[in-house]
C-alpha atoms as a PDB file:
ATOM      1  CA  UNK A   1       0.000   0.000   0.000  1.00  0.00           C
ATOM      2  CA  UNK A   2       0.819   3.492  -0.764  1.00  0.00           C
ATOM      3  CA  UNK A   3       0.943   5.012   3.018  1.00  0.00           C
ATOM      4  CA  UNK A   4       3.300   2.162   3.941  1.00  0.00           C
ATOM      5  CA  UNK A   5       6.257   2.442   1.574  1.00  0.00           C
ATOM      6  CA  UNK A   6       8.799   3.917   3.913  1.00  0.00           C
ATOM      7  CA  UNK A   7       9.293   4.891   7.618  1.00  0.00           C
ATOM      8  CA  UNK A   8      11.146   7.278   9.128  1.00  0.00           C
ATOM      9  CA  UNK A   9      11.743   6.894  12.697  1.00  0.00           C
ATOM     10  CA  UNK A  10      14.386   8.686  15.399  1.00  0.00           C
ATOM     11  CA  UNK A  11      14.833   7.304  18.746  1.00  0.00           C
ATOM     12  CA  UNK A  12      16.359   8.565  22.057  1.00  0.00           C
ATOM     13  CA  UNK A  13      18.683   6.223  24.814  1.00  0.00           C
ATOM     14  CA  UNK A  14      16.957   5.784  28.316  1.00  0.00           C
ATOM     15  CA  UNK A  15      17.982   8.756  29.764  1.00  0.00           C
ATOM     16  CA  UNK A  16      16.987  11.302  26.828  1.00  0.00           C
ATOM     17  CA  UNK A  17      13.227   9.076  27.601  1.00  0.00           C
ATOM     18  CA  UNK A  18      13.276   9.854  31.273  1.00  0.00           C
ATOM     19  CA  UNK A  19      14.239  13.088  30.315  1.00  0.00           C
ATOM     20  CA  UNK A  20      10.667  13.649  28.040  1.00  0.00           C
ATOM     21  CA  UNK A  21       8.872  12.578  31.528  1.00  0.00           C
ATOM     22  CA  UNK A  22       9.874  15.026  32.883  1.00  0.00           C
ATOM     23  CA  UNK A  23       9.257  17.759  29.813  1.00  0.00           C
ATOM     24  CA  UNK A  24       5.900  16.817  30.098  1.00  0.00           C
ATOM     25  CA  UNK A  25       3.266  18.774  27.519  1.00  0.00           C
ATOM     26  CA  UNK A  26       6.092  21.027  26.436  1.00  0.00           C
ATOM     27  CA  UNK A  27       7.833  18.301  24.823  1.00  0.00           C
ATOM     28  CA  UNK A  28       4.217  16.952  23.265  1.00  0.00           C
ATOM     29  CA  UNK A  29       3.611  20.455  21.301  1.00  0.00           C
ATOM     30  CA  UNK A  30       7.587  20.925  20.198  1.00  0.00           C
ATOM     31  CA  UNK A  31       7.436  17.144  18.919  1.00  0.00           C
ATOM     32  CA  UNK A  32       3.826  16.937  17.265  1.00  0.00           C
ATOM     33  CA  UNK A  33       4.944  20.855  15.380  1.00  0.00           C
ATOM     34  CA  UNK A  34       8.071  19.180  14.284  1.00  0.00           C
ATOM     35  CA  UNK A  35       6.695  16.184  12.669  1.00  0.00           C
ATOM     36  CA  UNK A  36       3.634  17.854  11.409  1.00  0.00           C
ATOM     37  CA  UNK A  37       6.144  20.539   9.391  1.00  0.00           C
ATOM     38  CA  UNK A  38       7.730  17.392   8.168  1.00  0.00           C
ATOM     39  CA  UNK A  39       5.136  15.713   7.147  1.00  0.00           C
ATOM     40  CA  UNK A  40       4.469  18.888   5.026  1.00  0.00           C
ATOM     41  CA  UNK A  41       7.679  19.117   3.414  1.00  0.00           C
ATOM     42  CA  UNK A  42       7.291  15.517   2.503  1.00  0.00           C
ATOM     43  CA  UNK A  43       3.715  16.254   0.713  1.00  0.00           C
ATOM     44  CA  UNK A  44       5.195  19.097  -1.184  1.00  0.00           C
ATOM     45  CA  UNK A  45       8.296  17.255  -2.233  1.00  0.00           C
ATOM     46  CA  UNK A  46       6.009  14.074  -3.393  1.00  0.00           C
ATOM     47  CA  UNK A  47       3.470  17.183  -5.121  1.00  0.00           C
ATOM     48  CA  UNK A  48       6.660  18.083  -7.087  1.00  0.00           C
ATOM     49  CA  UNK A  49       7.549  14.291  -8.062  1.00  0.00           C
ATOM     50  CA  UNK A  50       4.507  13.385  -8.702  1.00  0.00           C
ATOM     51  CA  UNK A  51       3.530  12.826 -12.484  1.00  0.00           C
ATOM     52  CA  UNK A  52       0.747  15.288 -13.757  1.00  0.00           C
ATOM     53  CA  UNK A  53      -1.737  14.957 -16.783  1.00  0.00           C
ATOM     54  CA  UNK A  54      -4.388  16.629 -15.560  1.00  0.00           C
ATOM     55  CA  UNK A  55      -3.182  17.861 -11.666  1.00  0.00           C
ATOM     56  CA  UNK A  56      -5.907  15.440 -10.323  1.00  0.00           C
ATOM     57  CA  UNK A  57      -3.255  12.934  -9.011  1.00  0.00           C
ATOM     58  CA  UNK A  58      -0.894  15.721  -7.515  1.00  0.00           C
ATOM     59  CA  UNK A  59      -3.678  17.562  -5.905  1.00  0.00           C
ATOM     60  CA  UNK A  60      -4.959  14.773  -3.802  1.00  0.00           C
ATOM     61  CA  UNK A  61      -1.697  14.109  -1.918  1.00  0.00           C
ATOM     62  CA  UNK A  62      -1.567  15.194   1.703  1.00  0.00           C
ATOM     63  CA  UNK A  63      -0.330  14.738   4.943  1.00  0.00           C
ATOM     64  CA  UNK A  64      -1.843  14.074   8.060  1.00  0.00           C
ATOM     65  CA  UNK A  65      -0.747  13.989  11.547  1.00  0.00           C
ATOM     66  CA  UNK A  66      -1.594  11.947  14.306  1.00  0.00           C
ATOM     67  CA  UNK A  67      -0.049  11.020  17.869  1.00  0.00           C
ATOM     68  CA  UNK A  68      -0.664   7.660  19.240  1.00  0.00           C
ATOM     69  CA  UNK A  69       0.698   7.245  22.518  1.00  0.00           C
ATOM     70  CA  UNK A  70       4.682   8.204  22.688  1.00  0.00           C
ATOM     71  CA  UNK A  71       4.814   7.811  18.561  1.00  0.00           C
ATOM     72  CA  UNK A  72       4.316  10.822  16.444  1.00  0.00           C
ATOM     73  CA  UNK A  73       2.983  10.076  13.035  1.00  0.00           C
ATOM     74  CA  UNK A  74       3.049  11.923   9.378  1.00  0.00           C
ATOM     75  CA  UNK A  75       1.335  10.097   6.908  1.00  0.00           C
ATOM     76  CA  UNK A  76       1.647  11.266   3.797  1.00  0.00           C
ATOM     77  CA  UNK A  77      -0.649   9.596   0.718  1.00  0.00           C
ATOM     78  CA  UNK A  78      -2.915  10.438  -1.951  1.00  0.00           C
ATOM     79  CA  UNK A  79      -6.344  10.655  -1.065  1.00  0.00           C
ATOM     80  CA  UNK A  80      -8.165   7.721  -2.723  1.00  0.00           C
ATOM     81  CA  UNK A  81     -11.408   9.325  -2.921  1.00  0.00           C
ATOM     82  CA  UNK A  82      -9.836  11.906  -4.824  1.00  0.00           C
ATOM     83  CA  UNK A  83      -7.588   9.720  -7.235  1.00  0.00           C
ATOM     84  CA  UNK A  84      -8.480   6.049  -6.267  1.00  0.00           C
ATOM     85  CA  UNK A  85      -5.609   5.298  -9.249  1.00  0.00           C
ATOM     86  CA  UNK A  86      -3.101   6.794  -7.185  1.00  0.00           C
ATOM     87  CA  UNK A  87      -1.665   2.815  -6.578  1.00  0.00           C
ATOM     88  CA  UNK A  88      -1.545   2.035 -10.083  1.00  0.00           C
ATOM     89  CA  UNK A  89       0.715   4.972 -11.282  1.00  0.00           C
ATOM     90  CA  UNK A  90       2.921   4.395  -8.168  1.00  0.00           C
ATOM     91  CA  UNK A  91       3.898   0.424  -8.671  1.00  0.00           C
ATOM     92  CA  UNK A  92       2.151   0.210 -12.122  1.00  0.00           C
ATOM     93  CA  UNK A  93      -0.468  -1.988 -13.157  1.00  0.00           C
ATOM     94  CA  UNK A  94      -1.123  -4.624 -15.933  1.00  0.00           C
ATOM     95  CA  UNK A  95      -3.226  -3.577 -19.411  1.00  0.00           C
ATOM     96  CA  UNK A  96      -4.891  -5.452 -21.827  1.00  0.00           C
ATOM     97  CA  UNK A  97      -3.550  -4.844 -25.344  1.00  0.00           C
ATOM     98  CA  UNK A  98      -5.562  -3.795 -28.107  1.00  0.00           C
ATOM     99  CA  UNK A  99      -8.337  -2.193 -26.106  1.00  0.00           C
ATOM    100  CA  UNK A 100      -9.471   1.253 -27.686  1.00  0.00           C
ATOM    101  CA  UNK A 101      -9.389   3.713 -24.327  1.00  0.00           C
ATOM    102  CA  UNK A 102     -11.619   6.475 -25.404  1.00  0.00           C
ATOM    103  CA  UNK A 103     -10.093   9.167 -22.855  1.00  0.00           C
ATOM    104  CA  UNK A 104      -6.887   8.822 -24.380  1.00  0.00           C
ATOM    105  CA  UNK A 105      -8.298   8.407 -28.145  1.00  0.00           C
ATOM    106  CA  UNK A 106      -6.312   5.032 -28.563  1.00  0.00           C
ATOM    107  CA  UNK A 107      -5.577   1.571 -28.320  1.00  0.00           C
ATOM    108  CA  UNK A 108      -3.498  -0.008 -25.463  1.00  0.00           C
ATOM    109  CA  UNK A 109      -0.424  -1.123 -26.953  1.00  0.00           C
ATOM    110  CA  UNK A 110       1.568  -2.433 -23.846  1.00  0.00           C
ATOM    111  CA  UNK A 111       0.760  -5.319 -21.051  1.00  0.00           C
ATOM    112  CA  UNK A 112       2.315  -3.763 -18.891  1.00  0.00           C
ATOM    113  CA  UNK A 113       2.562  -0.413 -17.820  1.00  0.00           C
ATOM    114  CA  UNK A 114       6.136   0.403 -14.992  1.00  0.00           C
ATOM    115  CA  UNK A 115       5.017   2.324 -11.632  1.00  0.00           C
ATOM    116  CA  UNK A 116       6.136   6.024 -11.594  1.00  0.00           C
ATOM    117  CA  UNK A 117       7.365   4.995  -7.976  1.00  0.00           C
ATOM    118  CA  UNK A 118       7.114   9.054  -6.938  1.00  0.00           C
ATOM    119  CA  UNK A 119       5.851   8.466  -3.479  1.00  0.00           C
ATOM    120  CA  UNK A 120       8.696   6.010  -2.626  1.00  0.00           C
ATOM    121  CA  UNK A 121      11.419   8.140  -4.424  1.00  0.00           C
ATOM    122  CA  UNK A 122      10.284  10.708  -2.232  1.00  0.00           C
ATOM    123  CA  UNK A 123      10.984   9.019   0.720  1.00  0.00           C
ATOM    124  CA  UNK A 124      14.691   8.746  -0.140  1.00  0.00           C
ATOM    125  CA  UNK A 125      15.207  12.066  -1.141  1.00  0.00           C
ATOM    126  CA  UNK A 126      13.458  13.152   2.178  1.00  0.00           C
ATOM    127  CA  UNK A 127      14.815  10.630   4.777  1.00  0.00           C
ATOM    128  CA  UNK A 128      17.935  12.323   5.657  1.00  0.00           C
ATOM    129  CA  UNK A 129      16.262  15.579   5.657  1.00  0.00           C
ATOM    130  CA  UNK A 130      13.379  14.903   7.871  1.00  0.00           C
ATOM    131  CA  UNK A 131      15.699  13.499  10.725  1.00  0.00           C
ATOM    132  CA  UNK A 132      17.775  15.710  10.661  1.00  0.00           C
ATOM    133  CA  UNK A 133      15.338  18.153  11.195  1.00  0.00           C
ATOM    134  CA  UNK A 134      13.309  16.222  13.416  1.00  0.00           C
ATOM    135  CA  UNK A 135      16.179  15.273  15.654  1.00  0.00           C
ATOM    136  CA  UNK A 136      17.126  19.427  15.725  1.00  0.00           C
ATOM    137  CA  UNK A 137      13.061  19.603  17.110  1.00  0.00           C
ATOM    138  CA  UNK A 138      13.776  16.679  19.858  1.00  0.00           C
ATOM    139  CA  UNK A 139      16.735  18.852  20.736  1.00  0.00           C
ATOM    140  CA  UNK A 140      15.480  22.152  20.666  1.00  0.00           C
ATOM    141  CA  UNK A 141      12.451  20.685  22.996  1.00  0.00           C
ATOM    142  CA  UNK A 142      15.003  19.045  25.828  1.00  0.00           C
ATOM    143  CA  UNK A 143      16.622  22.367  26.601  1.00  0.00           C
END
């Protein structure tokens, strides 16, 4: 699935954890603004990879943030209501050859068609990025 192509996850030793105890609800907003501006720069950055014919595809990205108990969460996907083919251009999809497609005014050639792959290419470019930046937030939020 789509939402599940790459994690990025920074963790803390025992005492940087006993540490957050103590922080308390200070710690909660630094943390949950940090990964929510990541998750952000992630969306744009798979906007700008994403291939466009119409803008349909690139439009229904977004990110949404969550917390579920110490684990902050970005998730960053194309909304399926919006463009419920968003899977098909990411890992690709099989055809069947010789069918006339009337929105594209031709017959399928190929049986195959290759995944663009932009959501997962994102997460590369991103990874190193988004920790670094998330473990400057963790950081900033234990002084």
């Amino acid at each position: 699935m789509i939402t599940d192509m790459f994690k990025i996850t920074v963790k803390g030793d025992k005492a940087v954890l006993n540490n957050l105890k103590r922080k308390g609800q200070g710690f909660n907003n630094v943390m949950k603004a940090a990964v929510r501006t990541a998750g952000l720069q992630v969306e744009n950055a798979a906007k700008v990879n994403c291939p466009a014919k119409t803008g349909n595809l690139r439009r229904s990205i977004m990110s949404t943030d969550y917390q579920i108990g110490n684990k902050y969460i970005a998730r960053i996907t194309p909304d399926k209501d919006v463009a419920d083919y968003a899977v098909y251009v990411e890992v690709g999809h099989s055809q069947q050859p010789g069918r006339y497609v009337p929105a594209i005014g031709k017959r399928l050639v190929a049986s195959w068609v290759e995944g663009r792959w932009y959501m997962a290419r994102t997460g590369i470019q991103m990874k190193s990025r988004i920790e670094n930046n998330l473990k400057t937030a963790f950081r900033r939020a234990m002084v």
